[in-house]
N, C-alpha and C. Protein backbone atom coordinates (compact mmCIF):
# COMPACT_ATOMS: atom_id res chain seq x y z
N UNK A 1 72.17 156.38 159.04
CA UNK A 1 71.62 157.50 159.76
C UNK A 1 72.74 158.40 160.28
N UNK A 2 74.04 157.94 160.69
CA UNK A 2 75.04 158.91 161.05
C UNK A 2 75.49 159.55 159.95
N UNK A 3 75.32 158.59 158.76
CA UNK A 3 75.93 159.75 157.93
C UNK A 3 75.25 160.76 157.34
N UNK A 4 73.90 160.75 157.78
CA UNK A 4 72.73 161.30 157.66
C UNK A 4 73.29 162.79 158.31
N UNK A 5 73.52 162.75 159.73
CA UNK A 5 74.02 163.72 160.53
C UNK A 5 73.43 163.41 162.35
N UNK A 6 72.74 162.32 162.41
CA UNK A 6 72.31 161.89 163.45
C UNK A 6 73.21 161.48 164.17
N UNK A 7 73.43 161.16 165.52
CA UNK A 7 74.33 161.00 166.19
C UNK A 7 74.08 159.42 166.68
N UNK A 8 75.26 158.60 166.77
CA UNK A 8 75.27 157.24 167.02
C UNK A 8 74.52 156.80 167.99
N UNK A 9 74.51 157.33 169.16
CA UNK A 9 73.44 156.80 170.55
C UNK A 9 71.53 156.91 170.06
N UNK A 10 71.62 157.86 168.99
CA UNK A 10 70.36 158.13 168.56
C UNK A 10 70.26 157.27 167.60
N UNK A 11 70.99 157.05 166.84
CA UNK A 11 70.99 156.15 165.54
C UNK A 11 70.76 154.78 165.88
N UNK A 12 71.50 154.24 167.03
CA UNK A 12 71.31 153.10 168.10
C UNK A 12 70.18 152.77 168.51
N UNK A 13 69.61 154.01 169.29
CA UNK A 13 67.95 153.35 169.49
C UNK A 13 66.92 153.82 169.16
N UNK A 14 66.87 154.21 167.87
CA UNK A 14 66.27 154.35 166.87
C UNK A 14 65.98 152.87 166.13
N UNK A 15 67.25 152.51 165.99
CA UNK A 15 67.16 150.90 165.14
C UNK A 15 67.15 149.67 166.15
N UNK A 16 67.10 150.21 167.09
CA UNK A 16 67.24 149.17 168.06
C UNK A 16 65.05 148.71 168.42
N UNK A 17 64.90 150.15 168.13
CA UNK A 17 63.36 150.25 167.69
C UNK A 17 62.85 149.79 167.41
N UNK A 18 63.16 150.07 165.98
CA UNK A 18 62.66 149.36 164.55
C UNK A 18 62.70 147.82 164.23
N UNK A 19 63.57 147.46 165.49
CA UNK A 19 64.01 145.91 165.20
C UNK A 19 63.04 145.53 166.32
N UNK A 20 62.76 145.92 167.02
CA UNK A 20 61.72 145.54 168.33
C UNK A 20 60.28 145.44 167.37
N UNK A 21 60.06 146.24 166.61
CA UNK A 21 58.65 146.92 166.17
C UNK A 21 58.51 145.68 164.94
N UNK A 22 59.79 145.38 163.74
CA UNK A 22 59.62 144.33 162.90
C UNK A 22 59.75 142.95 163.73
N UNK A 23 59.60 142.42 164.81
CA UNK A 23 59.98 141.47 165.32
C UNK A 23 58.58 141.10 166.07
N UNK A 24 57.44 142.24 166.26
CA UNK A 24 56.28 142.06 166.87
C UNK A 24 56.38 142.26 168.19
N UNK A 25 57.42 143.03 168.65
CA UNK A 25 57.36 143.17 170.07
C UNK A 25 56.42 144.31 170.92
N UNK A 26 55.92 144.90 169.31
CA UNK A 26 54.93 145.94 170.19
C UNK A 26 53.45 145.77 169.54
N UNK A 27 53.08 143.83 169.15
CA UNK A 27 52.03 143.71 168.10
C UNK A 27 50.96 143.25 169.43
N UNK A 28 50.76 144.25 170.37
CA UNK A 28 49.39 143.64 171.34
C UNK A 28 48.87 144.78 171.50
N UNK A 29 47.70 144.62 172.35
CA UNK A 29 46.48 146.08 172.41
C UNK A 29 45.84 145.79 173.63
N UNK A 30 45.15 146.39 173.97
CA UNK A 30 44.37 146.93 175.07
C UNK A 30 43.06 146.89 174.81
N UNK A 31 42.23 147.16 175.74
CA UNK A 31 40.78 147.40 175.77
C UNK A 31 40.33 148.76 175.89
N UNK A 32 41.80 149.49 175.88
CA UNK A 32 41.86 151.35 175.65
C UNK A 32 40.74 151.72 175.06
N UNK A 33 40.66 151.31 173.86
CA UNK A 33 40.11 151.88 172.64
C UNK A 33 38.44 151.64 172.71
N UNK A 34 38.67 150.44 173.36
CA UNK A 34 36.90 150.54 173.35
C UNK A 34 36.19 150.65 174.31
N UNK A 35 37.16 151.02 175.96
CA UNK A 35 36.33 151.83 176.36
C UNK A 35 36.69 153.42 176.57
N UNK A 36 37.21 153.75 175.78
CA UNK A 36 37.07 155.30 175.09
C UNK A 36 36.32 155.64 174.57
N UNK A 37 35.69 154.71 173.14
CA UNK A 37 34.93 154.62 172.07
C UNK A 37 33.63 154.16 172.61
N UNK A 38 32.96 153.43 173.65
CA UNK A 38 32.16 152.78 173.99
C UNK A 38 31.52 152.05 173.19
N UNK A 39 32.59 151.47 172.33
CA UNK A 39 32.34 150.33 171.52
C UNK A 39 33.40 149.08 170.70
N UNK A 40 33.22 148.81 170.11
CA UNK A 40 34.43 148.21 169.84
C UNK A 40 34.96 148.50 168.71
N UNK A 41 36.71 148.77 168.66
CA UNK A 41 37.58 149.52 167.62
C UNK A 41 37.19 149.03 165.97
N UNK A 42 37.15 149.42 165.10
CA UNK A 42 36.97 148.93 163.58
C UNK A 42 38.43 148.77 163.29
N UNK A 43 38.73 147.66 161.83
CA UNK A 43 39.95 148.02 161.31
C UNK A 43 39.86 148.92 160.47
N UNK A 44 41.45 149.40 160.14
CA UNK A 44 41.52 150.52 159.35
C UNK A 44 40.62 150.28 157.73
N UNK A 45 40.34 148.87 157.22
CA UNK A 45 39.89 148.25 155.97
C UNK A 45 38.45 148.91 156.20
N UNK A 46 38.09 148.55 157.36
CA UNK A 46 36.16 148.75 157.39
C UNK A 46 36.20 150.47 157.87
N UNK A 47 36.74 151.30 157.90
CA UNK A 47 37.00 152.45 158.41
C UNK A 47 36.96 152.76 156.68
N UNK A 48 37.84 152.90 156.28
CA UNK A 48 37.84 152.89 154.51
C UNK A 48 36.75 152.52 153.59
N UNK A 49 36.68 151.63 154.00
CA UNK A 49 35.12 150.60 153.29
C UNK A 49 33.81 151.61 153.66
N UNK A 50 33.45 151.96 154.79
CA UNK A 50 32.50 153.01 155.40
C UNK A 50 33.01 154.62 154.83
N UNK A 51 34.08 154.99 154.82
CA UNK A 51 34.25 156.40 154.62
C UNK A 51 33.79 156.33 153.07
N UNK A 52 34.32 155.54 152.15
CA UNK A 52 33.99 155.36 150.69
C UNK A 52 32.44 155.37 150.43
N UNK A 53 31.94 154.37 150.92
CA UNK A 53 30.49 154.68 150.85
C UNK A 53 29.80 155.87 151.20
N UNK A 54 30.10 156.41 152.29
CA UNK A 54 30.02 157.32 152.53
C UNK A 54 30.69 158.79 151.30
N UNK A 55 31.01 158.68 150.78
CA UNK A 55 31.60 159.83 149.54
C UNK A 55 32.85 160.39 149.93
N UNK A 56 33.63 159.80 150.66
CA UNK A 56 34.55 160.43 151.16
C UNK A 56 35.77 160.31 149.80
N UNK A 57 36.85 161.02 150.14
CA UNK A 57 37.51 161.08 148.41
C UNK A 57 36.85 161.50 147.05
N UNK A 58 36.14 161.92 146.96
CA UNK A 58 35.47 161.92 145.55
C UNK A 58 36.06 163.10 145.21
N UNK A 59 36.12 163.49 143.78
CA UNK A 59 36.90 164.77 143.47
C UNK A 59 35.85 165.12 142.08
């Protein structure tokens, strides 16, 4: 990334990030979502699975 043109302190915790994020340190959730939604969140699979049936994508 520095030689990218990014600067080292940025390049630092940037990957310092990415190593938090592959390690599962940011793999938990909340009850945000469903009471926003007033229901409970779908995964992205059944979100897909429903939009398809639904005709979504078709060309």
């Amino acid at each position: 990334m520095v030689q990218e043109g990014w600067g080292q302190d940025e390049a630092q915790h940037l990957t310092e990030m990415y190593v938090l994020l592959e390690r599962g340190a940011a793999a938990w959730t909340t009850g945000d979502a469903a009471t926003v939604l007033g229901r409970a969140p779908r995964t992205f699979e059944d979100f897909v699975l429903r939009a398809m049936a639904a005709g979504a994508w078709r060309c």
